[in-house]
N, C-alpha and C. Protein backbone atom coordinates (compact mmCIF):
# COMPACT_ATOMS: atom_id res chain seq x y z
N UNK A 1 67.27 146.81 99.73
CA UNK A 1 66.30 145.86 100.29
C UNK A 1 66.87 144.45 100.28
N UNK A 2 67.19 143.56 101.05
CA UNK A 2 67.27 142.69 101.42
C UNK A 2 66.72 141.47 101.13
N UNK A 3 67.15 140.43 100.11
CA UNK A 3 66.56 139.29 99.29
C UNK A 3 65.62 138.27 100.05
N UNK A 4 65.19 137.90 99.84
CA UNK A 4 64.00 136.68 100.77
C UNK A 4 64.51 135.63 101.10
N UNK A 5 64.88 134.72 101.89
CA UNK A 5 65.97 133.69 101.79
C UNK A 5 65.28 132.59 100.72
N UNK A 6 65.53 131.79 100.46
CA UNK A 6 64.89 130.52 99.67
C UNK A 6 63.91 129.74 100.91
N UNK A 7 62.72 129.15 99.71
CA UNK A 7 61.79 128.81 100.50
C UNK A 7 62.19 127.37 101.97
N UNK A 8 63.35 126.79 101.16
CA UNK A 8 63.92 125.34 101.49
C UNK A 8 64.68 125.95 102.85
N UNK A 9 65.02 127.40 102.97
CA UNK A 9 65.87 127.91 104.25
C UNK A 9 64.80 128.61 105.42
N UNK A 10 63.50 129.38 104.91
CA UNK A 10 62.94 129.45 105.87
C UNK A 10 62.16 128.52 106.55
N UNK A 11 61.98 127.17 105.77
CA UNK A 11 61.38 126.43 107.08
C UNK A 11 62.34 125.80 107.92
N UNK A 12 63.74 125.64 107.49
CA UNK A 12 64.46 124.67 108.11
C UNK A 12 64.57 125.74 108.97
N UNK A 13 64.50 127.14 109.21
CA UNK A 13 64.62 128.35 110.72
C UNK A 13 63.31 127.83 111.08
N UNK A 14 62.21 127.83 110.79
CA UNK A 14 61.12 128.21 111.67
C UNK A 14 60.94 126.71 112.12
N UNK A 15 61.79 125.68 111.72
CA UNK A 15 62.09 124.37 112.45
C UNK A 15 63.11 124.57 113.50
N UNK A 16 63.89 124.93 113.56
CA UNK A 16 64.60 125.84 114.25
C UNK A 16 64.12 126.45 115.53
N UNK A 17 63.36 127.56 114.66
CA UNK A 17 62.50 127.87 116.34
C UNK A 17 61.73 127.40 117.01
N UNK A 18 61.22 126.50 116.52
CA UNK A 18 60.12 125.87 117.02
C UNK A 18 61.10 124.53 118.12
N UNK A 19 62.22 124.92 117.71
CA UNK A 19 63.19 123.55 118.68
C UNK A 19 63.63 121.77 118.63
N UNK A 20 63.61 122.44 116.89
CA UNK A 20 63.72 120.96 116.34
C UNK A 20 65.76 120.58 116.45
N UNK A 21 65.74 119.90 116.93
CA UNK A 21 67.39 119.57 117.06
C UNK A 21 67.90 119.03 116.05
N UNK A 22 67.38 118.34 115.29
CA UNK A 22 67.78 117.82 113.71
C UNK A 22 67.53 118.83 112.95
N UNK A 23 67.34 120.13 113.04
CA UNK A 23 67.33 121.08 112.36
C UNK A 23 68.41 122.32 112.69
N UNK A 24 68.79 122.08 113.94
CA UNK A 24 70.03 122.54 114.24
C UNK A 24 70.95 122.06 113.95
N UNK A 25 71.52 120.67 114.02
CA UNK A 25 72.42 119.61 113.00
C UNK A 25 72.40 120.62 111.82
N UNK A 26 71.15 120.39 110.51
CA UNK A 26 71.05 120.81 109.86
C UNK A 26 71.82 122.62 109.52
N UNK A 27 71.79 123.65 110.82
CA UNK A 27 72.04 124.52 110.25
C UNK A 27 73.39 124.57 110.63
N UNK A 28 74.08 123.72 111.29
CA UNK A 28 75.25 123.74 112.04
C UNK A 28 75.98 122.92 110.49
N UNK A 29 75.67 122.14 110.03
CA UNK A 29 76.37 121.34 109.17
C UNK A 29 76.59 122.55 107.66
N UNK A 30 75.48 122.96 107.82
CA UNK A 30 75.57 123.97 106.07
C UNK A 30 76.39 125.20 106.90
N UNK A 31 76.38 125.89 107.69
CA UNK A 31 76.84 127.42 108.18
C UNK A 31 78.22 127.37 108.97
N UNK A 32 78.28 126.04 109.42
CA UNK A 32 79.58 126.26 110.42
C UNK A 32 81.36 126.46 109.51
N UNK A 33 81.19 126.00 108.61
CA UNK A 33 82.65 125.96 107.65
C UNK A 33 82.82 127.23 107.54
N UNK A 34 81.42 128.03 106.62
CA UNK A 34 81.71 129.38 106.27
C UNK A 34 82.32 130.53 107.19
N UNK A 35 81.29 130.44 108.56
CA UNK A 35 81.77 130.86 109.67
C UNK A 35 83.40 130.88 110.11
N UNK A 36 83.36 129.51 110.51
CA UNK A 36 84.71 129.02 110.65
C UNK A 36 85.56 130.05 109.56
N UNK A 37 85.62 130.46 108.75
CA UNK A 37 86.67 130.39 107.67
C UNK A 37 86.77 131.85 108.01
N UNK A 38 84.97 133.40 108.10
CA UNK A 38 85.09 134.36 108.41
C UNK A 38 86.00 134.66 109.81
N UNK A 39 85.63 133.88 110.37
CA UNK A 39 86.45 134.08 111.74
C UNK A 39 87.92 133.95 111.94
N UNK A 40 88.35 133.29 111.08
CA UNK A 40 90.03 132.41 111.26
C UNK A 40 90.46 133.77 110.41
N UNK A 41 90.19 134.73 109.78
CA UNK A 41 90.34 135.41 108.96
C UNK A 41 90.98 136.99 109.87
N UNK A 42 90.07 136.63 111.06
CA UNK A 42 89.98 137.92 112.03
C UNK A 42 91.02 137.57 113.28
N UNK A 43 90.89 136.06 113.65
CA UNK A 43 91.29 135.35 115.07
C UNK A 43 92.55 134.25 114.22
N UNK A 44 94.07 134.40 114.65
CA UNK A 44 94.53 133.50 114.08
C UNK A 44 95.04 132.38 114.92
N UNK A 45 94.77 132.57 115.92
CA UNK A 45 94.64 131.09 117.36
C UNK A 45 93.64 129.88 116.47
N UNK A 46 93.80 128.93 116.03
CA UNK A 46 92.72 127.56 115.60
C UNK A 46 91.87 128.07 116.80
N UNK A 47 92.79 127.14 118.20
CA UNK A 47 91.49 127.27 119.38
C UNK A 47 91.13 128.02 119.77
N UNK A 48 91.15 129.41 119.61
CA UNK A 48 90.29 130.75 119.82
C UNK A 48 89.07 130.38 118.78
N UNK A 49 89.30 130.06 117.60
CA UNK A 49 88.53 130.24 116.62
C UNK A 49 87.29 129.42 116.98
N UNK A 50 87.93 128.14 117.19
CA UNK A 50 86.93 126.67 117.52
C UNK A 50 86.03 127.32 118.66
N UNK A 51 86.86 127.64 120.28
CA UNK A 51 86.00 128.53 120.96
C UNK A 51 84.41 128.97 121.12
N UNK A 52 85.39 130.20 119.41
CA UNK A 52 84.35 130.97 119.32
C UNK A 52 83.07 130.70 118.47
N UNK A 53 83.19 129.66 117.79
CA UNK A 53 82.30 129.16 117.06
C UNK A 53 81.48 128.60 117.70
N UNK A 54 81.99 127.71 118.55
CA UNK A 54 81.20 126.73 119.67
C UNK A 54 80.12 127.84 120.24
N UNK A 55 81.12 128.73 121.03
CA UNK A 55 79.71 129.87 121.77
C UNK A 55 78.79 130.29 120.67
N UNK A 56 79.03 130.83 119.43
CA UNK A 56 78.06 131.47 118.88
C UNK A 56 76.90 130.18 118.53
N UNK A 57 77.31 129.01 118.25
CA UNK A 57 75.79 128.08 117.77
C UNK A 57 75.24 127.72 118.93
N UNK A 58 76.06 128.16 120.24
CA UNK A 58 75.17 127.87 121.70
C UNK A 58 74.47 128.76 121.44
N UNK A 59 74.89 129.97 120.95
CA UNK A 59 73.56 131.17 121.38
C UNK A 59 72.72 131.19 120.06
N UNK A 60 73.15 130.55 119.11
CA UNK A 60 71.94 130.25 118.10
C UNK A 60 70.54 129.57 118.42
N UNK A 61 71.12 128.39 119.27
CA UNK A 61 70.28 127.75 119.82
C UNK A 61 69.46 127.92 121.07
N UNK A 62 69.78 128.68 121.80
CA UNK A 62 69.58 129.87 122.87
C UNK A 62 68.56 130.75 122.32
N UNK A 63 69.02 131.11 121.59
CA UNK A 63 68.41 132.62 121.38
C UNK A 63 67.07 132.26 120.09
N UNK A 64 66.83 131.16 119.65
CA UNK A 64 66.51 130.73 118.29
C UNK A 64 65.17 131.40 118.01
N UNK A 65 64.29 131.82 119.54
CA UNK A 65 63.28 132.75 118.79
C UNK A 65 63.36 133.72 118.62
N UNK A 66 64.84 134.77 118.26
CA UNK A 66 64.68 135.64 117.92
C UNK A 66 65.28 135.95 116.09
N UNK A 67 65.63 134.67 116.07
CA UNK A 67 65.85 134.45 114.24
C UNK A 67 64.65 134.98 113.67
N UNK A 68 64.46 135.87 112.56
CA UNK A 68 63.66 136.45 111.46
C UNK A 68 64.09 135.56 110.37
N UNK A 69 62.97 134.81 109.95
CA UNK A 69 62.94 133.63 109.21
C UNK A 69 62.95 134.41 107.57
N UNK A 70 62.36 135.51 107.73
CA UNK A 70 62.56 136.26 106.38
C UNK A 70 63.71 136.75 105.82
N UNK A 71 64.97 137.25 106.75
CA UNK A 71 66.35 137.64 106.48
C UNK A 71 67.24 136.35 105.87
N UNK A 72 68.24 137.02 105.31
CA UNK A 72 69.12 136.06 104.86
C UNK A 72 69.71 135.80 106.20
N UNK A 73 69.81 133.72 106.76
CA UNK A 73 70.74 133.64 107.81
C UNK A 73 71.96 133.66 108.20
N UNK A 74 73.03 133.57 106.90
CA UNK A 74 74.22 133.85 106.55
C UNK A 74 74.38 135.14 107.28
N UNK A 75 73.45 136.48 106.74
CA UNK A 75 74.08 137.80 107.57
C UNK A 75 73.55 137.62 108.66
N UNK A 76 72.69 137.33 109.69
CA UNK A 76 72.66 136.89 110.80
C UNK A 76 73.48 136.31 111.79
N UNK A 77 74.38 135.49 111.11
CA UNK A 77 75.36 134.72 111.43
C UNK A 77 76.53 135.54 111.35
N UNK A 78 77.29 135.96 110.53
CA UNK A 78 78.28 136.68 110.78
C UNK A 78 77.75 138.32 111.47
N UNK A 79 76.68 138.90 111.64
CA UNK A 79 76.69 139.80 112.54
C UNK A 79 77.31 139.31 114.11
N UNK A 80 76.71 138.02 114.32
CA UNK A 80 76.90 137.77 115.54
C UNK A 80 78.50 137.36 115.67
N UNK A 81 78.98 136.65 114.75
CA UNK A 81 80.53 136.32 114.51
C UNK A 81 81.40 137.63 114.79
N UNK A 82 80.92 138.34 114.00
CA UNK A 82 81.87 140.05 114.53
C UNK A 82 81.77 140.41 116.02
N UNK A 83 80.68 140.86 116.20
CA UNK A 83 80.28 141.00 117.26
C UNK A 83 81.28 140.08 118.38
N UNK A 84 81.01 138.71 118.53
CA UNK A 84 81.80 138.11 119.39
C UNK A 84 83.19 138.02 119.27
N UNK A 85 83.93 138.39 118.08
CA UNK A 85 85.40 138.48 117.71
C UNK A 85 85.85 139.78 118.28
N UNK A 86 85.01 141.29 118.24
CA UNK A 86 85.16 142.36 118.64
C UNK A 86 84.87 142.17 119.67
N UNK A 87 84.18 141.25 121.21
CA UNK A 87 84.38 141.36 122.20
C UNK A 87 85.43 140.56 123.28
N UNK A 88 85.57 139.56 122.04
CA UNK A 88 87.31 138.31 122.14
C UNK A 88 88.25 139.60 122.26
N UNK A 89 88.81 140.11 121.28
CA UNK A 89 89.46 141.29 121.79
C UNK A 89 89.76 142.56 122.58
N UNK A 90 88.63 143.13 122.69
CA UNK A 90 88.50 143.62 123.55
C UNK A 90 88.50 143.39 125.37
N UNK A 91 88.47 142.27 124.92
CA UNK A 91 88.75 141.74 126.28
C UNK A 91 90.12 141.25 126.74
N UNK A 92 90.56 140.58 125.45
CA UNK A 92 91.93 140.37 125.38
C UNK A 92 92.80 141.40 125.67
N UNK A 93 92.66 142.50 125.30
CA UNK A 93 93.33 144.42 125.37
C UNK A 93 93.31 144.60 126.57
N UNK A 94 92.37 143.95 127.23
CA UNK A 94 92.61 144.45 128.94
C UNK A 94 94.04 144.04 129.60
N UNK A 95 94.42 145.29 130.53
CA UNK A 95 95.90 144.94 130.98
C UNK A 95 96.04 143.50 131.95
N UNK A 96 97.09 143.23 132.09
CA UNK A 96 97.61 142.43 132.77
C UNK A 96 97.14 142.95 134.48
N UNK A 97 97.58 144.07 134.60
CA UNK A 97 97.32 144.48 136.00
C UNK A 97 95.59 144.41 136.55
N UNK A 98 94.95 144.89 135.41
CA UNK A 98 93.40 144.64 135.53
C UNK A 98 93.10 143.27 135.98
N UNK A 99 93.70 142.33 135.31
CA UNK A 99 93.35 140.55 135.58
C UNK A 99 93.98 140.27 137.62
N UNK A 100 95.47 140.99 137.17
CA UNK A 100 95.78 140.11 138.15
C UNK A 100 95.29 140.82 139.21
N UNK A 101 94.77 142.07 139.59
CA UNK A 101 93.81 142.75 140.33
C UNK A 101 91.93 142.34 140.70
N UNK A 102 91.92 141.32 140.15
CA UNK A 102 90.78 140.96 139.87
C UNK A 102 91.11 139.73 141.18
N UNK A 103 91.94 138.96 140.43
CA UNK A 103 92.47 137.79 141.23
C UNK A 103 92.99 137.29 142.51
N UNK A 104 93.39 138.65 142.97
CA UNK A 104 94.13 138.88 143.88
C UNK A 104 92.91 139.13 145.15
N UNK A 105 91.80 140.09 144.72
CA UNK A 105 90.87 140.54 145.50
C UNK A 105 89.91 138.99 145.88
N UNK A 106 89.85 138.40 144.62
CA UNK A 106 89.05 136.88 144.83
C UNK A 106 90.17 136.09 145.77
N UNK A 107 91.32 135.60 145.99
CA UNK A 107 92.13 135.29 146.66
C UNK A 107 91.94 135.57 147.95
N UNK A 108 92.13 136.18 147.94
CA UNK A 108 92.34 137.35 149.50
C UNK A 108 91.05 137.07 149.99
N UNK A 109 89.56 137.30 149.27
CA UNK A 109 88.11 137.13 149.91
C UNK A 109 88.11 135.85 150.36
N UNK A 110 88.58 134.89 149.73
CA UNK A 110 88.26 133.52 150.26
C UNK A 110 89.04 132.40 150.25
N UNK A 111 90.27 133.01 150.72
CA UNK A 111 91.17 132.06 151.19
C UNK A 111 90.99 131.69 152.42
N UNK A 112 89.86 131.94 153.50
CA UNK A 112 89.27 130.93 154.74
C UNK A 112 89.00 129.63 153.98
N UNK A 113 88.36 129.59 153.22
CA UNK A 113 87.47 128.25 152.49
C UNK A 113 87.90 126.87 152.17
N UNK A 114 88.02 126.04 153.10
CA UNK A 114 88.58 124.62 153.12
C UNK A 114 88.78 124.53 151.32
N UNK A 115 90.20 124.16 151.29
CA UNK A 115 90.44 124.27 149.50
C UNK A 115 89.99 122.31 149.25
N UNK A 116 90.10 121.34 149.81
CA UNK A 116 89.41 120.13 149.93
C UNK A 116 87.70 120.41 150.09
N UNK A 117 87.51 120.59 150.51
CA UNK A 117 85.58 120.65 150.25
C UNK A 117 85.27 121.16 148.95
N UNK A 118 86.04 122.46 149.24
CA UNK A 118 85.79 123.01 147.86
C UNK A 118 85.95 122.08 146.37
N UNK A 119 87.16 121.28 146.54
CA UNK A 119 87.51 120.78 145.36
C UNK A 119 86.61 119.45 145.27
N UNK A 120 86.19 118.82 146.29
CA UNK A 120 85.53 117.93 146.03
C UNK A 120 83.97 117.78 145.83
N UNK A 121 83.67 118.99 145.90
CA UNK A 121 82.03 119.77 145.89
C UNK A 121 82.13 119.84 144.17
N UNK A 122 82.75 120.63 143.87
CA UNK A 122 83.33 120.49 142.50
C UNK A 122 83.61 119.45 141.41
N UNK A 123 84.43 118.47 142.00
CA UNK A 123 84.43 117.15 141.22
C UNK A 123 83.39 116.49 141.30
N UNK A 124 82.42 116.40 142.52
CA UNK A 124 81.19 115.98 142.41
C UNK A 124 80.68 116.35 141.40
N UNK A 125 79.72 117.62 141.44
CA UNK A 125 78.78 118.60 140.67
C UNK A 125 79.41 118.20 139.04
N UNK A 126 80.59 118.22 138.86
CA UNK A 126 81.36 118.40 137.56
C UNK A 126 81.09 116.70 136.70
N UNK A 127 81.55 115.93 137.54
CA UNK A 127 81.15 114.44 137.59
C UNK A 127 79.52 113.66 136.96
N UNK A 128 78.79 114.15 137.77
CA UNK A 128 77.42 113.97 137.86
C UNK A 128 76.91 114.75 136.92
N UNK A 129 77.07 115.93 136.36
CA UNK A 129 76.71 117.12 134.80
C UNK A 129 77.13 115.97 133.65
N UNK A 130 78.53 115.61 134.19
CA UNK A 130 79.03 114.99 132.55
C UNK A 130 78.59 113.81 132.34
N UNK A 131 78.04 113.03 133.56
CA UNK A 131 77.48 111.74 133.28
C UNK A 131 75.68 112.06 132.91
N UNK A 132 75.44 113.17 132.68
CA UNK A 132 74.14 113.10 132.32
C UNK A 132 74.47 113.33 131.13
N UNK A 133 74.88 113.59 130.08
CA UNK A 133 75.45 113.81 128.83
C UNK A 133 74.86 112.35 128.04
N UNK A 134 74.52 112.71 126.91
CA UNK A 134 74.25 112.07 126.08
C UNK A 134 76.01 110.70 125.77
N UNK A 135 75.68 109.71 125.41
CA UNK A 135 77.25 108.92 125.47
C UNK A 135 78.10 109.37 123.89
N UNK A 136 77.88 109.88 123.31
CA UNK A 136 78.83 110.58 122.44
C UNK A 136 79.17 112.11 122.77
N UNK A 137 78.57 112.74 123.17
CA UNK A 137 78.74 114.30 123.54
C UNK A 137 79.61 114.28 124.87
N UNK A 138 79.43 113.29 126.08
CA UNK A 138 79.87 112.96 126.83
C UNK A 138 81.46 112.68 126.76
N UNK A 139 81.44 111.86 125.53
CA UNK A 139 83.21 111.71 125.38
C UNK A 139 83.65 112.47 124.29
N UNK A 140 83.14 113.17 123.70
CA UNK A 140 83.76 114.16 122.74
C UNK A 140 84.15 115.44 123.83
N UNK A 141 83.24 115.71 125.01
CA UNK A 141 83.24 116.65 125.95
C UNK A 141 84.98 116.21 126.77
N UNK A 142 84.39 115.10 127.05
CA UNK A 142 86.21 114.24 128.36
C UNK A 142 87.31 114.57 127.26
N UNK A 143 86.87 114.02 125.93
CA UNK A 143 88.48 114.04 125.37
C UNK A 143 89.03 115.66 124.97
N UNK A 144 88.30 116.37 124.58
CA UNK A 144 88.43 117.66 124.59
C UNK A 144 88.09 118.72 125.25
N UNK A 145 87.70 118.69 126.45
CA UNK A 145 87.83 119.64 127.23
C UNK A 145 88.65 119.05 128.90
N UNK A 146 88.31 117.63 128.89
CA UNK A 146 89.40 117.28 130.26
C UNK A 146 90.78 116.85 130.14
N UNK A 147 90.43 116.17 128.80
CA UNK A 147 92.27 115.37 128.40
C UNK A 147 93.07 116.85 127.11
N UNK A 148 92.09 117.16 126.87
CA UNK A 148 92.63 118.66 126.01
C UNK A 148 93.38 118.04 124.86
N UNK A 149 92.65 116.83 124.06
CA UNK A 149 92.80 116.79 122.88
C UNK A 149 92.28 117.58 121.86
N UNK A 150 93.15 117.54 120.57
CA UNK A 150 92.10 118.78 119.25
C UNK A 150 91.06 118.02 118.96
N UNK A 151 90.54 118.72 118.32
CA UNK A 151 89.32 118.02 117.30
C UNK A 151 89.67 117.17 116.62
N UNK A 152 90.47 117.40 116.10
CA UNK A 152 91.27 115.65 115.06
C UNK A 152 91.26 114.50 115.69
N UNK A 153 92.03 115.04 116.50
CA UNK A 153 92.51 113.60 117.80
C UNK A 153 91.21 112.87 118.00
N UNK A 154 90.34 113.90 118.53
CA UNK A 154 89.47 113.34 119.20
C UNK A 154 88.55 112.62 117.90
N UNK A 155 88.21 113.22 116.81
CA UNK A 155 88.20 113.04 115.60
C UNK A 155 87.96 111.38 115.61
N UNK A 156 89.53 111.15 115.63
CA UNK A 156 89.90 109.57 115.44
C UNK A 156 90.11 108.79 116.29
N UNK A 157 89.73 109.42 117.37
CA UNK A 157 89.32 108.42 118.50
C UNK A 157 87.97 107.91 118.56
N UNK A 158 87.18 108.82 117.85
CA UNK A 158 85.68 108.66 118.09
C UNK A 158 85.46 107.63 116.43
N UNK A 159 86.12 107.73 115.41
CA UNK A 159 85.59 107.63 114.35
C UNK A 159 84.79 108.47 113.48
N UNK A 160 84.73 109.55 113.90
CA UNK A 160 83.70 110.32 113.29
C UNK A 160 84.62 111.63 112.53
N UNK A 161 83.85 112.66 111.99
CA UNK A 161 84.49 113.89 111.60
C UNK A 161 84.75 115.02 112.35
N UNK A 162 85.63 115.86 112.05
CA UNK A 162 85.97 117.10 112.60
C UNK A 162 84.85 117.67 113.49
N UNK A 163 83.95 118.03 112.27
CA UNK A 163 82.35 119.34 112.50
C UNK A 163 81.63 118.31 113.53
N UNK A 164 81.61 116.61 113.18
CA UNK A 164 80.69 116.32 114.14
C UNK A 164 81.34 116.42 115.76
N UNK A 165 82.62 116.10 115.91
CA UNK A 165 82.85 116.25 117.45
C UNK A 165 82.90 117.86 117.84
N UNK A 166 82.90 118.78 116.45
CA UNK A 166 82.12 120.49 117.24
C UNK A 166 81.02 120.10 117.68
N UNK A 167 80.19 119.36 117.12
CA UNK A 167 78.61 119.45 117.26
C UNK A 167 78.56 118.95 118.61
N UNK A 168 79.17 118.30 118.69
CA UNK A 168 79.11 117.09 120.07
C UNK A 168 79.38 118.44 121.39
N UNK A 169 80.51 118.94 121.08
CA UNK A 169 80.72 119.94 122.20
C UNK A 169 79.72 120.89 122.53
N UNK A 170 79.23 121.28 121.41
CA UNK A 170 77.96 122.41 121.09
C UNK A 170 77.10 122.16 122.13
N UNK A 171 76.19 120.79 121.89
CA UNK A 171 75.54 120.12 122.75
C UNK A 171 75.71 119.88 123.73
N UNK A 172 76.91 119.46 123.79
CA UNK A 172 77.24 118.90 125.83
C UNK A 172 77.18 120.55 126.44
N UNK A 173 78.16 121.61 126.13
CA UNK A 173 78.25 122.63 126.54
C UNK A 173 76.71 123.13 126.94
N UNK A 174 75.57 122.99 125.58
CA UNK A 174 74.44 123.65 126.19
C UNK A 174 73.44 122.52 127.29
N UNK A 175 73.85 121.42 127.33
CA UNK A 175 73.57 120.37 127.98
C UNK A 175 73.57 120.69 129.99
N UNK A 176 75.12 120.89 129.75
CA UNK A 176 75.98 120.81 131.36
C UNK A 176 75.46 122.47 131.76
N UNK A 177 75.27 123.18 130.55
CA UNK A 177 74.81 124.67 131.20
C UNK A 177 73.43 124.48 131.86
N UNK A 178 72.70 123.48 131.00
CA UNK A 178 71.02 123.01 131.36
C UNK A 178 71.24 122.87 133.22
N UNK A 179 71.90 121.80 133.03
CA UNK A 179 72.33 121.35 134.30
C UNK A 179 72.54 121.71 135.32
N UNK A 180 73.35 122.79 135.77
CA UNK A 180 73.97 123.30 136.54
C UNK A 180 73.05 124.21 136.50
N UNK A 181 72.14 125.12 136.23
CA UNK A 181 70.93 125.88 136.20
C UNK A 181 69.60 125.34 137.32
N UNK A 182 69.82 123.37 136.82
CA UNK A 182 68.08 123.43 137.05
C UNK A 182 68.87 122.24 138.79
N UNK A 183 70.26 122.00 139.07
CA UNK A 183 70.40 121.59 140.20
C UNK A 183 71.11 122.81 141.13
N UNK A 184 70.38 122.59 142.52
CA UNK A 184 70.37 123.92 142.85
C UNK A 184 71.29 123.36 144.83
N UNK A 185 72.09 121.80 144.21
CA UNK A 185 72.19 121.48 145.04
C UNK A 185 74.20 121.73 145.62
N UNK A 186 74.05 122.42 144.80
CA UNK A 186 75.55 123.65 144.65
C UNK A 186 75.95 124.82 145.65
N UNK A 187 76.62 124.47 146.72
CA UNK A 187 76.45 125.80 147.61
C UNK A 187 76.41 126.94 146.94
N UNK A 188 76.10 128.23 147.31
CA UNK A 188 75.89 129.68 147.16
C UNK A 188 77.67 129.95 146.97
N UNK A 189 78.56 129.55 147.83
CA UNK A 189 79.57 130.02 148.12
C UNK A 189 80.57 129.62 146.84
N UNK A 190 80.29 127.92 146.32
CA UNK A 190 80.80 127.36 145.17
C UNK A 190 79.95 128.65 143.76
N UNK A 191 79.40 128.37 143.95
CA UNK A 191 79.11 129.34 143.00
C UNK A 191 79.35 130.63 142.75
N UNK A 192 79.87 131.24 143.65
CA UNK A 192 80.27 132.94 143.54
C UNK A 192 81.74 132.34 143.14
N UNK A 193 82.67 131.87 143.49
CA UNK A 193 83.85 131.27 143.56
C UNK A 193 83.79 131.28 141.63
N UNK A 194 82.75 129.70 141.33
CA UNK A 194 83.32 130.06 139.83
C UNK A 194 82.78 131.00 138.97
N UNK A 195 81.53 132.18 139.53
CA UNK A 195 81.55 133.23 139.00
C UNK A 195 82.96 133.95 138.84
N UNK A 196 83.46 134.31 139.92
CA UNK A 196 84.90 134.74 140.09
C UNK A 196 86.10 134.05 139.08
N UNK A 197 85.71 133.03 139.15
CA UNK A 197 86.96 132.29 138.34
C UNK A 197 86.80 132.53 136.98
N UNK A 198 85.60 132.74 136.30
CA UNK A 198 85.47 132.93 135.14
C UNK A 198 85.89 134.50 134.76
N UNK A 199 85.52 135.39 135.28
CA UNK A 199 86.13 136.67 134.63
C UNK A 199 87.50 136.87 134.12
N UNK A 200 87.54 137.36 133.19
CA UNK A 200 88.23 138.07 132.00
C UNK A 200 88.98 138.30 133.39
């Protein structure tokens, strides 16, 4: 049978679900090291690891009413950590010929498609997401995901710590996903394109 968590942990979840964001801080600041440490254990890429951490507190925060405030959240947390490490690989195992077969068929479909419209439909949409960004998430987002600095770097560019410019990404990431969801002013055609681009 399964221990009760402490009283001080189930409200900071059912703050949580209820969609308190200083309570996500909160669970991101106590859970993310441990995580971090199970994972680096399994994944020995840093930036695979960082990655994968990032996605799983997106889907913490995503998914937050389906947390059981009565379970310990620690095993909650690394269920989902396995889980996404066993599908990092598994995906990784896929052949070379599978990818570049994938690529080749997206190529071939839509190489009519003015590659200038396209790209500038893109820098638009991409542009206008990141300037809705909060102004710290915003440049923790540019320096590490457009200029492809680490977390350190960016770290000491910002002044701040490691975990907080994760947090920063955490946010922008579920931010720009908000985004691109609720503007619908994205051709049909751009959008199958970076469906396509994203597959494994």
């Amino acid at each position: 049978m399964e221990q009760q968590p402490p009283i001080h942990e189930i409200n900071l979840l059912q703050r949580l679900k209820a969609g308190d964001e200083a309570a996500f801080d909160e669970v991101y600041t106590s859970y993310s090291r441990r995580i971090y440490l199970k994972v680096s254990r399994m994944v020995k890429v840093s930036e695979e690891v960082e990655e994968l951490i990032q996605e799983l507190f997106v889907r913490v925060w995503e998914r937050r009413d389906q947390i059981d405030v009565q379970k310990p959240f620690a095993g909650y947390l690394y269920r989902i950590a396995e889980n996404m490490v066993y599908d990092f690989y598994r995906k990784s195992a896929r052949s070379e010929r599978h990818r570049n077969a994938i690529m080749n068929v997206s190529v071939a479909s839509y190489e009519h498609i003015e590659k200038d419209l396209f790209q500038k439909e893109t820098d638009e949409l991409l542009d206008k997401a990141i300037a809705s960004l909060p102004p710290q998430c915003r440049q923790a987002f540019i320096l590490c995901k457009i200029e492809e600095k680490s977390y350190e770097e960016a770290a000491a560019i910002m002044g701040i710590s490691h975990h907080t410019v994760h947090r920063h990404i955490v946010k922008a990431s579920q931010n720009l996903k908000m985004y691109l969801q609720q503007h619908k002013d994205i051709s049909s055609t751009l959008l199958l394109l970076l469906a396509l681009s994203d597959m494994p």
